[in-house]
PDB file of N, CA and C in Angstrom:
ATOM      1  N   UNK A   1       7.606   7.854  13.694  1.00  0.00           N
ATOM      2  CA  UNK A   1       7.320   7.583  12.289  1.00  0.00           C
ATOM      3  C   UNK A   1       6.846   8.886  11.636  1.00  0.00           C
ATOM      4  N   UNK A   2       7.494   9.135  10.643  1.00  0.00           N
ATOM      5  CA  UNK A   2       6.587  10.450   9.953  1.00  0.00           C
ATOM      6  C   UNK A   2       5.153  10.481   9.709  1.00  0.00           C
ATOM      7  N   UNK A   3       5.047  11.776   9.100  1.00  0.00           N
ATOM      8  CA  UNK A   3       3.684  11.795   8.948  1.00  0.00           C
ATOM      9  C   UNK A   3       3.267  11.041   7.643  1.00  0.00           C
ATOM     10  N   UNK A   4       2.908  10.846   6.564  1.00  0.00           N
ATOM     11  CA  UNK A   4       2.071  10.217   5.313  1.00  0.00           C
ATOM     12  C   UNK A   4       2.152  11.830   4.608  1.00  0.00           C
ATOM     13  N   UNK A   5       1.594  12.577   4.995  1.00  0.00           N
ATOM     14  CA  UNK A   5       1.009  14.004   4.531  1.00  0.00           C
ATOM     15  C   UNK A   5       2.165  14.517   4.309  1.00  0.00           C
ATOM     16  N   UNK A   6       3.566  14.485   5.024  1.00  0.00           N
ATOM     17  CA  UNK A   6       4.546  15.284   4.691  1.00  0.00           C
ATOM     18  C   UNK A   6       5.552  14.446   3.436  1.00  0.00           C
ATOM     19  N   UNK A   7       5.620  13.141   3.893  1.00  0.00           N
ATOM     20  CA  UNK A   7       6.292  12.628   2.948  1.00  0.00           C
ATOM     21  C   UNK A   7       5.884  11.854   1.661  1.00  0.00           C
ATOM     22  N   UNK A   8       4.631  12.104   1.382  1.00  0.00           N
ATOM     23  CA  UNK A   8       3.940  11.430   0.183  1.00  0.00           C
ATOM     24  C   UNK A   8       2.548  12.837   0.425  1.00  0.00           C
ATOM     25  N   UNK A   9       2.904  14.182  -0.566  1.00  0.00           N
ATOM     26  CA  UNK A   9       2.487  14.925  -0.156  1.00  0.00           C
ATOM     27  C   UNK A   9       1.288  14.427  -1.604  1.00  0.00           C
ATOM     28  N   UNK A  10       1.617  13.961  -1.806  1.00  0.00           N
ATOM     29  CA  UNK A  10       0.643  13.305  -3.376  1.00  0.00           C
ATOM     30  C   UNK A  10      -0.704  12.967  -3.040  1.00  0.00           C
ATOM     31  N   UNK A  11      -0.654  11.909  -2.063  1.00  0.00           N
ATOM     32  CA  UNK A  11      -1.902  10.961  -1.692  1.00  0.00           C
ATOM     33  C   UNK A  11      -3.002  12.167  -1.020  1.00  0.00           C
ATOM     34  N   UNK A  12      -4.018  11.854  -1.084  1.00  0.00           N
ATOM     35  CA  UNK A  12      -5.048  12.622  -0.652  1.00  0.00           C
ATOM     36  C   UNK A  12      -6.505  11.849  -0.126  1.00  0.00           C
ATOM     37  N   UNK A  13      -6.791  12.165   0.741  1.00  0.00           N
ATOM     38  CA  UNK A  13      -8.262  11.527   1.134  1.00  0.00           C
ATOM     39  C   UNK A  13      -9.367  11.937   0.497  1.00  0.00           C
ATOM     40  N   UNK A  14      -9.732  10.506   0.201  1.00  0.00           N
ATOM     41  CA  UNK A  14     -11.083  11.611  -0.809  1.00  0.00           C
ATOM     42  C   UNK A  14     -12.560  11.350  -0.353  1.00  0.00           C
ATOM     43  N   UNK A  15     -12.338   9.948   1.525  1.00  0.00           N
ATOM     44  CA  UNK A  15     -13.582   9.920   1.718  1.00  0.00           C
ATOM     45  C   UNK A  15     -13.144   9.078   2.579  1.00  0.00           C
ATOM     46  N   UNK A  16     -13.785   9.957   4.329  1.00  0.00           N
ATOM     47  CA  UNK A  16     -13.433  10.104   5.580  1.00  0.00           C
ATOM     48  C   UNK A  16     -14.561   8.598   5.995  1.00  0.00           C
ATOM     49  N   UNK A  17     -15.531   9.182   5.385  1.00  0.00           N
ATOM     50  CA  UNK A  17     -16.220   7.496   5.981  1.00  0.00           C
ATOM     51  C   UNK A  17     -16.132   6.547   5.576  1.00  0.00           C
ATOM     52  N   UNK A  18     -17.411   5.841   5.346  1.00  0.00           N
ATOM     53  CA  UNK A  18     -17.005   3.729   4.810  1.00  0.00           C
ATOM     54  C   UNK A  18     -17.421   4.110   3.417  1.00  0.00           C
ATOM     55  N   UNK A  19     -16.932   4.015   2.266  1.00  0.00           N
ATOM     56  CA  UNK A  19     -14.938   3.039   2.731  1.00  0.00           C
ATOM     57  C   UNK A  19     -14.672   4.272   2.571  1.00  0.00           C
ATOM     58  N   UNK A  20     -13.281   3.979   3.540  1.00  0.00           N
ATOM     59  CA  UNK A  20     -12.348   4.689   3.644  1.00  0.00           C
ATOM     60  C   UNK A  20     -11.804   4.880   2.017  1.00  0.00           C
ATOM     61  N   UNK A  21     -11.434   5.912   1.655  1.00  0.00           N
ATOM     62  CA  UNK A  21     -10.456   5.684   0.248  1.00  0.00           C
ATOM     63  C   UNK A  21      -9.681   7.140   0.411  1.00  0.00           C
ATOM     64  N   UNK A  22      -8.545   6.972  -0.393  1.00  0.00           N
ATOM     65  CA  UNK A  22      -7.421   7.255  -0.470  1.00  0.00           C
ATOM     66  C   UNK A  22      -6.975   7.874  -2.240  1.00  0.00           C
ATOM     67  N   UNK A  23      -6.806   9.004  -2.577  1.00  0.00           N
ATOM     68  CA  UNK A  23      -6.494   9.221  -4.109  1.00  0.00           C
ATOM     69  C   UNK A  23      -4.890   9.716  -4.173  1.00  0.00           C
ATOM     70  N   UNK A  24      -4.293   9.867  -5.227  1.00  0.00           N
ATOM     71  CA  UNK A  24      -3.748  10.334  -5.687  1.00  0.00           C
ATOM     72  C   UNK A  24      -2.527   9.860  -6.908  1.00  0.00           C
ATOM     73  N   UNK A  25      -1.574  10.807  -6.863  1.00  0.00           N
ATOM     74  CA  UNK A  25      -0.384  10.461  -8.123  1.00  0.00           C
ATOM     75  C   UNK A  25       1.078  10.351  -7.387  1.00  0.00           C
ATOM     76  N   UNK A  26       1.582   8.982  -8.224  1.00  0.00           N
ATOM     77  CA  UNK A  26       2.699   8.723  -7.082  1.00  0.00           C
ATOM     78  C   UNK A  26       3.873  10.160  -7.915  1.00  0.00           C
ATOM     79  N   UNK A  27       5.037  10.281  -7.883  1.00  0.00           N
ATOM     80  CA  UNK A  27       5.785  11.103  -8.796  1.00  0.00           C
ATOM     81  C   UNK A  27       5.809  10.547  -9.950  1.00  0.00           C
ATOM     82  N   UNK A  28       6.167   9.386 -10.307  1.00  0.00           N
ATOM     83  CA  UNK A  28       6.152   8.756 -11.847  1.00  0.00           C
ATOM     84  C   UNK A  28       5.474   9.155 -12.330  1.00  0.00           C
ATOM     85  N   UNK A  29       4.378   9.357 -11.989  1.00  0.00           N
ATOM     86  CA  UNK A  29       2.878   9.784 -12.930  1.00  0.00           C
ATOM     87  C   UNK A  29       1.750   8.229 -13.136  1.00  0.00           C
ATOM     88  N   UNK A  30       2.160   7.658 -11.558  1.00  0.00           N
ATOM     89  CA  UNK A  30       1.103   6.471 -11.734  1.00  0.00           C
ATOM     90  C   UNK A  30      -0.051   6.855 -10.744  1.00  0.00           C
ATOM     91  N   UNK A  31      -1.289   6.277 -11.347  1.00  0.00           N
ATOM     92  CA  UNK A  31      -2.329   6.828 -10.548  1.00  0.00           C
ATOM     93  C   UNK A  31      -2.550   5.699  -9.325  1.00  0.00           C
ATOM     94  N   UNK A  32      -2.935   6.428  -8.125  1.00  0.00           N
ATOM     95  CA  UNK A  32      -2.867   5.364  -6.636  1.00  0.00           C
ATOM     96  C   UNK A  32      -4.628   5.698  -6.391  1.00  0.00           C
ATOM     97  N   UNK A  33      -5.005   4.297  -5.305  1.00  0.00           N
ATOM     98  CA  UNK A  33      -6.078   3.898  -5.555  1.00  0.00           C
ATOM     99  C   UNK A  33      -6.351   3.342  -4.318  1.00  0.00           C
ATOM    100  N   UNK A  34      -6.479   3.852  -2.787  1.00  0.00           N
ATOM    101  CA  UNK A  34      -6.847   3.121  -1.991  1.00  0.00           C
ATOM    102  C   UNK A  34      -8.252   3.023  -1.041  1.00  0.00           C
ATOM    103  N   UNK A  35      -8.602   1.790  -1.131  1.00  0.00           N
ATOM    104  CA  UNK A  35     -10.275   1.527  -0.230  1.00  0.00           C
ATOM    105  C   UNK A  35      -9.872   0.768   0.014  1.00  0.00           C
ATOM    106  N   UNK A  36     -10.819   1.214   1.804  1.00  0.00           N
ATOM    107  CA  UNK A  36     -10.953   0.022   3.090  1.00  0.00           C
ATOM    108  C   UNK A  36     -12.569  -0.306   3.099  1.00  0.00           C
ATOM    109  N   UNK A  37     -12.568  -1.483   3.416  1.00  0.00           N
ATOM    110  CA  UNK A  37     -14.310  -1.835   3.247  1.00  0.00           C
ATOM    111  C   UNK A  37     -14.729  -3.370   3.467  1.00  0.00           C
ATOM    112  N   UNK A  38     -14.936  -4.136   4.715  1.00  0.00           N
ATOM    113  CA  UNK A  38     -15.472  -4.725   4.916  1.00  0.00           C
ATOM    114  C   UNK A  38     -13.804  -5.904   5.695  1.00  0.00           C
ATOM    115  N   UNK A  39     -13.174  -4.928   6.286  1.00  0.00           N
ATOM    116  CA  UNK A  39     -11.468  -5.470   6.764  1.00  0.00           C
ATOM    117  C   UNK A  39     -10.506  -5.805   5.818  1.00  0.00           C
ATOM    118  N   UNK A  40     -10.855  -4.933   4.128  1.00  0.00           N
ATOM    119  CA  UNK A  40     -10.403  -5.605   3.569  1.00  0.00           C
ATOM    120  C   UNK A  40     -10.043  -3.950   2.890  1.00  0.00           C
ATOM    121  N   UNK A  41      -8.265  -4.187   2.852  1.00  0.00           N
ATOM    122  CA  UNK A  41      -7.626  -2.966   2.380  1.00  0.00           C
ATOM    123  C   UNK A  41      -6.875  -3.392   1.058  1.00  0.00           C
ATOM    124  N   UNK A  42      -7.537  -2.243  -0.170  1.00  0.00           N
ATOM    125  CA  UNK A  42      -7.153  -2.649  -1.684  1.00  0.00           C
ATOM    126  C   UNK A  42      -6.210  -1.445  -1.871  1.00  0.00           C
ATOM    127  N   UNK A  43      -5.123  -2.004  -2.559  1.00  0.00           N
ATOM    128  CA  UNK A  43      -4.382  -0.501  -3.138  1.00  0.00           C
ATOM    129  C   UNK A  43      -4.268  -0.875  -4.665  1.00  0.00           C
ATOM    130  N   UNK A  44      -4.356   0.109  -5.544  1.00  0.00           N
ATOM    131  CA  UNK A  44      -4.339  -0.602  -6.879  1.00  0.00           C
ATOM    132  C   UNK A  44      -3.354   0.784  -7.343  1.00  0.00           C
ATOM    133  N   UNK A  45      -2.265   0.382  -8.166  1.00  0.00           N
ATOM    134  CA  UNK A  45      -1.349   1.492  -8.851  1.00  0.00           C
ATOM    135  C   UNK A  45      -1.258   1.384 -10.771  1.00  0.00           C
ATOM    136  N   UNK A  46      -1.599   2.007 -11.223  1.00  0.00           N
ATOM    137  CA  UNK A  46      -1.962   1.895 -12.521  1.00  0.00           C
ATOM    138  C   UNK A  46      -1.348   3.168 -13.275  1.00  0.00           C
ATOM    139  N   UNK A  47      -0.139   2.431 -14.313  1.00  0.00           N
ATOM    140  CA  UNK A  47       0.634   3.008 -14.810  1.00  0.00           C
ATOM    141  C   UNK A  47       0.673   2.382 -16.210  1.00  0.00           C
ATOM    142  N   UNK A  48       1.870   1.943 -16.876  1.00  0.00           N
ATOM    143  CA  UNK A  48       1.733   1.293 -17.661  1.00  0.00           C
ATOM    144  C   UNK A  48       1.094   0.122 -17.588  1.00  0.00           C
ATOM    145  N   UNK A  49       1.063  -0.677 -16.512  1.00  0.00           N
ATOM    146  CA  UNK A  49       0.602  -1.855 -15.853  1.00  0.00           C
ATOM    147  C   UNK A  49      -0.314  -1.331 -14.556  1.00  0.00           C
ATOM    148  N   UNK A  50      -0.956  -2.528 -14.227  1.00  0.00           N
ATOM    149  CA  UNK A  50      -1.998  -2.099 -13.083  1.00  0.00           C
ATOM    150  C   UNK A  50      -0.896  -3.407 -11.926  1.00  0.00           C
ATOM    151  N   UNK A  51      -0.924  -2.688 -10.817  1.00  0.00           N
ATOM    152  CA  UNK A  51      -0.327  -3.294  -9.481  1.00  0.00           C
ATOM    153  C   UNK A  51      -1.789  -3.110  -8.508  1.00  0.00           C
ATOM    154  N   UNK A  52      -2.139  -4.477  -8.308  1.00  0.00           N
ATOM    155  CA  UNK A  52      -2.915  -4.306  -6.893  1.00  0.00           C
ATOM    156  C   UNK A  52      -2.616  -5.628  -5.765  1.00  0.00           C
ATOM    157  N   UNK A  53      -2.929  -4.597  -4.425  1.00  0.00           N
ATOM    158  CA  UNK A  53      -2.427  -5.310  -3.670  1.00  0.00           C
ATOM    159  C   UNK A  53      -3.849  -5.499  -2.687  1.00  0.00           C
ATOM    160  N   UNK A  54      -4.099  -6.434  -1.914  1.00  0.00           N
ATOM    161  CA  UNK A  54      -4.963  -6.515  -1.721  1.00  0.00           C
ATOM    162  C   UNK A  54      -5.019  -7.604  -0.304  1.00  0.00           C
ATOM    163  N   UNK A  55      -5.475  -6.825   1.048  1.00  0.00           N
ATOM    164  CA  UNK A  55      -5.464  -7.920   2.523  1.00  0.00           C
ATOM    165  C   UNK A  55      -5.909  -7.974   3.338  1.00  0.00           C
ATOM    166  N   UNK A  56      -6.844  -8.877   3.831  1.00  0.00           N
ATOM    167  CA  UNK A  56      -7.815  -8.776   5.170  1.00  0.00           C
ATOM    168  C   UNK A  56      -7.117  -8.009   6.195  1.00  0.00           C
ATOM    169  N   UNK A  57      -6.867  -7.008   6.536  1.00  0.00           N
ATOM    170  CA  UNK A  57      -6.089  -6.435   7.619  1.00  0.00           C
ATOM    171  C   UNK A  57      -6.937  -6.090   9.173  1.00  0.00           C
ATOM    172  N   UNK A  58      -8.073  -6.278   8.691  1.00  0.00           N
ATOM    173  CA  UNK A  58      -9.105  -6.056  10.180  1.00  0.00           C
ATOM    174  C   UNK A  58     -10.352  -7.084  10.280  1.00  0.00           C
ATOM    175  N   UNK A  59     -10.836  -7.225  11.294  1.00  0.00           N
ATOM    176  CA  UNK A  59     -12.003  -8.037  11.576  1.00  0.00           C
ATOM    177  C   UNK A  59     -13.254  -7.100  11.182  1.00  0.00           C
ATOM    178  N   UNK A  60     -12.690  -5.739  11.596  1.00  0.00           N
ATOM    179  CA  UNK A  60     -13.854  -4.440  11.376  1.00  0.00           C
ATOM    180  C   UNK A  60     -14.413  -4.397  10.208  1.00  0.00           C
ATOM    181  N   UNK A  61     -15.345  -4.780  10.673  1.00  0.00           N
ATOM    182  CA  UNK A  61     -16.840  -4.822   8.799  1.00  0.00           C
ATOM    183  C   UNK A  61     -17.630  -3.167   8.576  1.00  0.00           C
ATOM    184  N   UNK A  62     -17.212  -2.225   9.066  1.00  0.00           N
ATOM    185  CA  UNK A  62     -17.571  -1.363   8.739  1.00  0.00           C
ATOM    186  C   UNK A  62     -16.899  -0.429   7.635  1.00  0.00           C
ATOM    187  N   UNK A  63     -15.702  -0.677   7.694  1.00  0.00           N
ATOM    188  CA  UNK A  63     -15.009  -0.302   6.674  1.00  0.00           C
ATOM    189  C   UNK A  63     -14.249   1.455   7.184  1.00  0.00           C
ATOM    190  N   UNK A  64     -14.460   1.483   8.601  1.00  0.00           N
ATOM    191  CA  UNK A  64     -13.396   3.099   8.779  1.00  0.00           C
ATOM    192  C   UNK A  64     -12.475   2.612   9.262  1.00  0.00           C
ATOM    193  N   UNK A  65     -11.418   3.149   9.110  1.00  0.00           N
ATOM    194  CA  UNK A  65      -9.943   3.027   9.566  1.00  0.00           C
ATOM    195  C   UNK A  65      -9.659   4.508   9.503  1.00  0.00           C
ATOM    196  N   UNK A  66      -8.699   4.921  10.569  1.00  0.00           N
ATOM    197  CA  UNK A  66      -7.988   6.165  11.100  1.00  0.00           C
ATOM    198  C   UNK A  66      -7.121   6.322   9.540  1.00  0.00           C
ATOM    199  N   UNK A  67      -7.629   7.889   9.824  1.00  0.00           N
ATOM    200  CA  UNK A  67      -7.004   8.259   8.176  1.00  0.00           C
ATOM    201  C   UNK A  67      -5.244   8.148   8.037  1.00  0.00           C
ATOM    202  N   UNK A  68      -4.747   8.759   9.513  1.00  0.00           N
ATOM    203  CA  UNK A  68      -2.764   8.626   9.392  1.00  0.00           C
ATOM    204  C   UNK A  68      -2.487   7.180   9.001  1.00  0.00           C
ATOM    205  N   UNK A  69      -3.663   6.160   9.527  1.00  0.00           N
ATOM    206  CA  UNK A  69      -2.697   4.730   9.440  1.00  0.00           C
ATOM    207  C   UNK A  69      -3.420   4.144   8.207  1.00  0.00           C
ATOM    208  N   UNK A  70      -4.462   4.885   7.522  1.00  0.00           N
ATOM    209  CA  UNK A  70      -4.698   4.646   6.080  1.00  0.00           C
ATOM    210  C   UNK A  70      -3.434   5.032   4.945  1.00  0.00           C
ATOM    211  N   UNK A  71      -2.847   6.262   5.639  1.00  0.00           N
ATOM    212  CA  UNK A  71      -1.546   7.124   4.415  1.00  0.00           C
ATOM    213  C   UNK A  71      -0.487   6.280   4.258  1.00  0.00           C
ATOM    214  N   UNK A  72      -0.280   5.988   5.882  1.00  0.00           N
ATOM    215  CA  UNK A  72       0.712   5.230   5.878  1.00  0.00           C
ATOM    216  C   UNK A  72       0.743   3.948   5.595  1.00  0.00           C
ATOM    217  N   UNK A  73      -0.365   3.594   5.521  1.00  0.00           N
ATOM    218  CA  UNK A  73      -0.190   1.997   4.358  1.00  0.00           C
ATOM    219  C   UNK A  73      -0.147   2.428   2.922  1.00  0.00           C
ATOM    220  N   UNK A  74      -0.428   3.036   2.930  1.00  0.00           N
ATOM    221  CA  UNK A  74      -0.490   3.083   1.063  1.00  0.00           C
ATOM    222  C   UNK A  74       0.639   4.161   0.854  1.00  0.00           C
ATOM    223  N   UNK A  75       1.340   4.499   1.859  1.00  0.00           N
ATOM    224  CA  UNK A  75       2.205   5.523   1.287  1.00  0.00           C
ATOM    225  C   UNK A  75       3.338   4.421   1.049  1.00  0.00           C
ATOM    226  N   UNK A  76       3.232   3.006   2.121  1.00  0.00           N
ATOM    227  CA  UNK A  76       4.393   1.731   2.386  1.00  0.00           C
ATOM    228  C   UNK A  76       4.367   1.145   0.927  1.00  0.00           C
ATOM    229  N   UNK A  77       3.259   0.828   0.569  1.00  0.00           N
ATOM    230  CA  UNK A  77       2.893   0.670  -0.548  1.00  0.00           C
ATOM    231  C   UNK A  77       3.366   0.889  -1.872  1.00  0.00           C
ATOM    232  N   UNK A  78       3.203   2.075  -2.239  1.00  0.00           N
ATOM    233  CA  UNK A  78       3.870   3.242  -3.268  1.00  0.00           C
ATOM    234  C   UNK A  78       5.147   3.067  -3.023  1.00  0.00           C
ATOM    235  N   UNK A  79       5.873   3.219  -2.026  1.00  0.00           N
ATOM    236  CA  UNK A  79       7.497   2.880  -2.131  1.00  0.00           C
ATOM    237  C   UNK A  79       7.964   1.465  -1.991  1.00  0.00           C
ATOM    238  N   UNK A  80       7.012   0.404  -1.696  1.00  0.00           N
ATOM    239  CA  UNK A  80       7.493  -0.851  -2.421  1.00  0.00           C
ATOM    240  C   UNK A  80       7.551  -1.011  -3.915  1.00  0.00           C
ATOM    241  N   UNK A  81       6.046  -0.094  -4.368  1.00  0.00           N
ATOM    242  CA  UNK A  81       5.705  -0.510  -5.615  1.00  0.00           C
ATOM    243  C   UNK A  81       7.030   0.197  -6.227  1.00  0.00           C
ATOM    244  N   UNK A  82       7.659   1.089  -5.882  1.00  0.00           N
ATOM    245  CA  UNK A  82       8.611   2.065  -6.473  1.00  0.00           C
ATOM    246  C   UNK A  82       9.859   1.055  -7.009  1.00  0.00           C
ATOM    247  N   UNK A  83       9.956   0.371  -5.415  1.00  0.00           N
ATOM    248  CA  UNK A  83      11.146  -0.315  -4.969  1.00  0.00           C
ATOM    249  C   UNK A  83      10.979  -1.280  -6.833  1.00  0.00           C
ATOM    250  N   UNK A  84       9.988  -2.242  -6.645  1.00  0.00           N
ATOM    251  CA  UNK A  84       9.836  -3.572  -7.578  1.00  0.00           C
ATOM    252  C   UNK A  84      10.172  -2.757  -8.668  1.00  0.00           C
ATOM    253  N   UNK A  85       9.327  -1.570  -9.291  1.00  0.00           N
ATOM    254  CA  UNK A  85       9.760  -1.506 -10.219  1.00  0.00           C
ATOM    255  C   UNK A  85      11.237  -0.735 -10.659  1.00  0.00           C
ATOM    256  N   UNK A  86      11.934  -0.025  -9.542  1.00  0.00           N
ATOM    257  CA  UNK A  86      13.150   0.129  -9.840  1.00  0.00           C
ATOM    258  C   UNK A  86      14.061  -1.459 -10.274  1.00  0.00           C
ATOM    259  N   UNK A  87      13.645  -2.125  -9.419  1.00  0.00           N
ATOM    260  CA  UNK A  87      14.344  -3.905  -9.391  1.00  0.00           C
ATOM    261  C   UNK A  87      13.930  -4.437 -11.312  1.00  0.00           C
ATOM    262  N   UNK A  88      12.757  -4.078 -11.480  1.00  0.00           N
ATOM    263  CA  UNK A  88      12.305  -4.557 -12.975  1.00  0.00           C
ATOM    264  C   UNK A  88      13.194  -3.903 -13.888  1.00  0.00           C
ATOM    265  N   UNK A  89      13.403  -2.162 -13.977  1.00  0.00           N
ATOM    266  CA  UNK A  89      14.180  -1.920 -14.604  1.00  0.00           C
ATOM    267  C   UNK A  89      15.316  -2.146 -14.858  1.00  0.00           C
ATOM    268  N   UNK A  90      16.316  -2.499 -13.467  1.00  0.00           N
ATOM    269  CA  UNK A  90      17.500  -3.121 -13.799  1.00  0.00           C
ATOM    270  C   UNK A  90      17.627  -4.282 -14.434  1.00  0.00           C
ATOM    271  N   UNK A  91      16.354  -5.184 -15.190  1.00  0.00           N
ATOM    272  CA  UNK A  91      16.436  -6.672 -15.410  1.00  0.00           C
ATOM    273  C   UNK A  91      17.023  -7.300 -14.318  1.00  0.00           C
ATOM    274  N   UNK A  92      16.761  -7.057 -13.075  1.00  0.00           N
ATOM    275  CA  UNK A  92      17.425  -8.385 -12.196  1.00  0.00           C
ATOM    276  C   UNK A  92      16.178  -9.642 -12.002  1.00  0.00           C
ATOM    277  N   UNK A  93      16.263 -10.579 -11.861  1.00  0.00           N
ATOM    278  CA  UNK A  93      15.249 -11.628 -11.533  1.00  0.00           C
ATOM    279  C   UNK A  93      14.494 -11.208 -10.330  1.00  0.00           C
ATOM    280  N   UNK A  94      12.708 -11.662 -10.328  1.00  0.00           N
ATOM    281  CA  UNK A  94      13.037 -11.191  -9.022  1.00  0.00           C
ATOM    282  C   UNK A  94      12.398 -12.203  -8.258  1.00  0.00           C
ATOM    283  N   UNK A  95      12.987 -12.973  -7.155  1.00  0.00           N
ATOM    284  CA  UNK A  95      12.730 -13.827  -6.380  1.00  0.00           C
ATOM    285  C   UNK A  95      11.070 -13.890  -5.283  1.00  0.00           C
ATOM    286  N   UNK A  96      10.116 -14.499  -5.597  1.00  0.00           N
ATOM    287  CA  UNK A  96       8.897 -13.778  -5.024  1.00  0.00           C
ATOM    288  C   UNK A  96       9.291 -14.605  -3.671  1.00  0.00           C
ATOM    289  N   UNK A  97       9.583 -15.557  -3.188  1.00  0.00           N
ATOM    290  CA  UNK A  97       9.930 -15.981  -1.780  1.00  0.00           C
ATOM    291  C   UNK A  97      10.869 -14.492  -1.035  1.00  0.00           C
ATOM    292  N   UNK A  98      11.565 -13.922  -1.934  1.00  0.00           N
ATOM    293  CA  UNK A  98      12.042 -12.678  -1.423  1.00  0.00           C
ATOM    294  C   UNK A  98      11.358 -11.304  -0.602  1.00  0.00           C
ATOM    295  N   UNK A  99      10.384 -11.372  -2.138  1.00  0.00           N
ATOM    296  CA  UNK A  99       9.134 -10.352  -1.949  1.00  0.00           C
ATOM    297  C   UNK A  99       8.452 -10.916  -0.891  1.00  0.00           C
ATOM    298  N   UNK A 100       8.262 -11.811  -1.267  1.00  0.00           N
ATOM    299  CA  UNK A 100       7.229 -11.971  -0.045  1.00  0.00           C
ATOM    300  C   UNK A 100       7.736 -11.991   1.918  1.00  0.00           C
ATOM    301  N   UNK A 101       8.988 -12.158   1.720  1.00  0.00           N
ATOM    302  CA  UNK A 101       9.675 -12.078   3.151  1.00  0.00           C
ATOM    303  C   UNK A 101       9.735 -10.667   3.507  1.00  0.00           C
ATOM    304  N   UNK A 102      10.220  -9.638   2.750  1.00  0.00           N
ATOM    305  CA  UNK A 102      10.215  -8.037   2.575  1.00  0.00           C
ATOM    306  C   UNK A 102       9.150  -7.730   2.958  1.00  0.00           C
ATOM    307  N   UNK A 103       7.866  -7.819   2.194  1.00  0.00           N
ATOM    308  CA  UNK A 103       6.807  -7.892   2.952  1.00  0.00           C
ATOM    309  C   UNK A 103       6.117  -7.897   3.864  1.00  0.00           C
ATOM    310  N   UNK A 104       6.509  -8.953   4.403  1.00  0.00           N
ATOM    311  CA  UNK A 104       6.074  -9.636   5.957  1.00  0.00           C
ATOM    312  C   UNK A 104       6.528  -8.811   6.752  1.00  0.00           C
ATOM    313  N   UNK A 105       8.275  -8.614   6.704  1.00  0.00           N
ATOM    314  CA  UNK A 105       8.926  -7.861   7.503  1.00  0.00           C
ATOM    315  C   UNK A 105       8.352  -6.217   7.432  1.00  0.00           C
ATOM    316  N   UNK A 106       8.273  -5.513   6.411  1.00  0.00           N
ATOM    317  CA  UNK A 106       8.306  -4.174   6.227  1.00  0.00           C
ATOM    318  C   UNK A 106       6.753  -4.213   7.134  1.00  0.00           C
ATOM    319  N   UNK A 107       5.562  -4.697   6.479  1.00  0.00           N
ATOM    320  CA  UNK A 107       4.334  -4.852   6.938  1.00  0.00           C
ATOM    321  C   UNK A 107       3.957  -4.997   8.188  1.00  0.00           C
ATOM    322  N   UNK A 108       5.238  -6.222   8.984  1.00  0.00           N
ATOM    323  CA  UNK A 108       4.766  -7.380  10.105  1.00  0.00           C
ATOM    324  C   UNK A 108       3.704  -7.704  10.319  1.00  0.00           C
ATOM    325  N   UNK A 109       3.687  -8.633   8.833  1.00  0.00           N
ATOM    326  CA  UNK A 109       2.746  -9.611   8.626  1.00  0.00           C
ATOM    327  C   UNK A 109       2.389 -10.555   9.172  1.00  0.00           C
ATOM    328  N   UNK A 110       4.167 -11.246   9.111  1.00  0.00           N
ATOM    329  CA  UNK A 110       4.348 -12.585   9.455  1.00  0.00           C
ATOM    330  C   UNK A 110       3.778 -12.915  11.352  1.00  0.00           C
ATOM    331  N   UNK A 111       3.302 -14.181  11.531  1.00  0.00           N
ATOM    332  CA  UNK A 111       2.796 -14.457  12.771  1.00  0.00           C
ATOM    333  C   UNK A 111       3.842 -14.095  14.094  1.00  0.00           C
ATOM    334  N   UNK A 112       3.130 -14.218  15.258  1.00  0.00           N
ATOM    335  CA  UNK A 112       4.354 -14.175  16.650  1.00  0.00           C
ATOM    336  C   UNK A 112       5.024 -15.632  16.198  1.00  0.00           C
ATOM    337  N   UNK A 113       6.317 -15.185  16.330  1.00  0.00           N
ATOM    338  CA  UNK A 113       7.574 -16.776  16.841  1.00  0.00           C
ATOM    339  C   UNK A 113       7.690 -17.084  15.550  1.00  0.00           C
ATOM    340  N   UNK A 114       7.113 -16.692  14.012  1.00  0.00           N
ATOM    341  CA  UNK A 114       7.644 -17.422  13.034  1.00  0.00           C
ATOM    342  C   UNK A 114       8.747 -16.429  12.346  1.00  0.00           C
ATOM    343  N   UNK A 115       9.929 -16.805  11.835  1.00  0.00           N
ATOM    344  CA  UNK A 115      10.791 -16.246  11.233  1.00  0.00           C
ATOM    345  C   UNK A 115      10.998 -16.259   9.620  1.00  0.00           C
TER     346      UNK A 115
END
């Protein structure tokens, strides 16, 4: 898997302990927004509109998470958010049972054995 740092040379750490957080500008010129803190990882993207995403991802109540697998969520992030809003601009509909399967999959969200 690449690095976060090489391919989203944007994002930047702006604070190694609890919470973890995460700064920067995606290319559009939307501002990115990520804290870990209490197993609970927020990304918020704020452009013309504000996108936040937001998911218990750990039991860990301290709030550090390893900084590569901090980039790389929010770098997954930023190129979904990219993805939706390329999909918005074309006016296509957009199916959230879709999104939300994309999701699961890109993430592996979804539980063992469920499809």
């Amino acid at each position: 898997m690449a690095d976060p740092r090489e391919t989203h040379p944007y994002l930047r750490t702006t604070c190694y302990g609890v919470p973890v957080q995460i700064e920067g500008e995606t290319p559009d010129g939307n501002t990115v927004y990520f804290r870990f803190r209490y197993g609970t990882a927020t990304v918020q993207i704020t452009g013309e509109t504000t996108w936040t995403w937001t998911e218990k991802v750990s039991d860990d109540l301290d709030g550090s998470m390893d900084e590569t697998e901090a980039l790389r969520l929010v770098a997954a992030l930023v190129d979904l958010h990219a993805a939706l809003q390329a999909v918005r601009a074309s006016r296509a509909p957009i199916d959230p049972e879709v999104v939300r399967a994309e999701m699961e999959r890109f993430f592996n969200l979804s539980s063992p054995g469920q499809d």
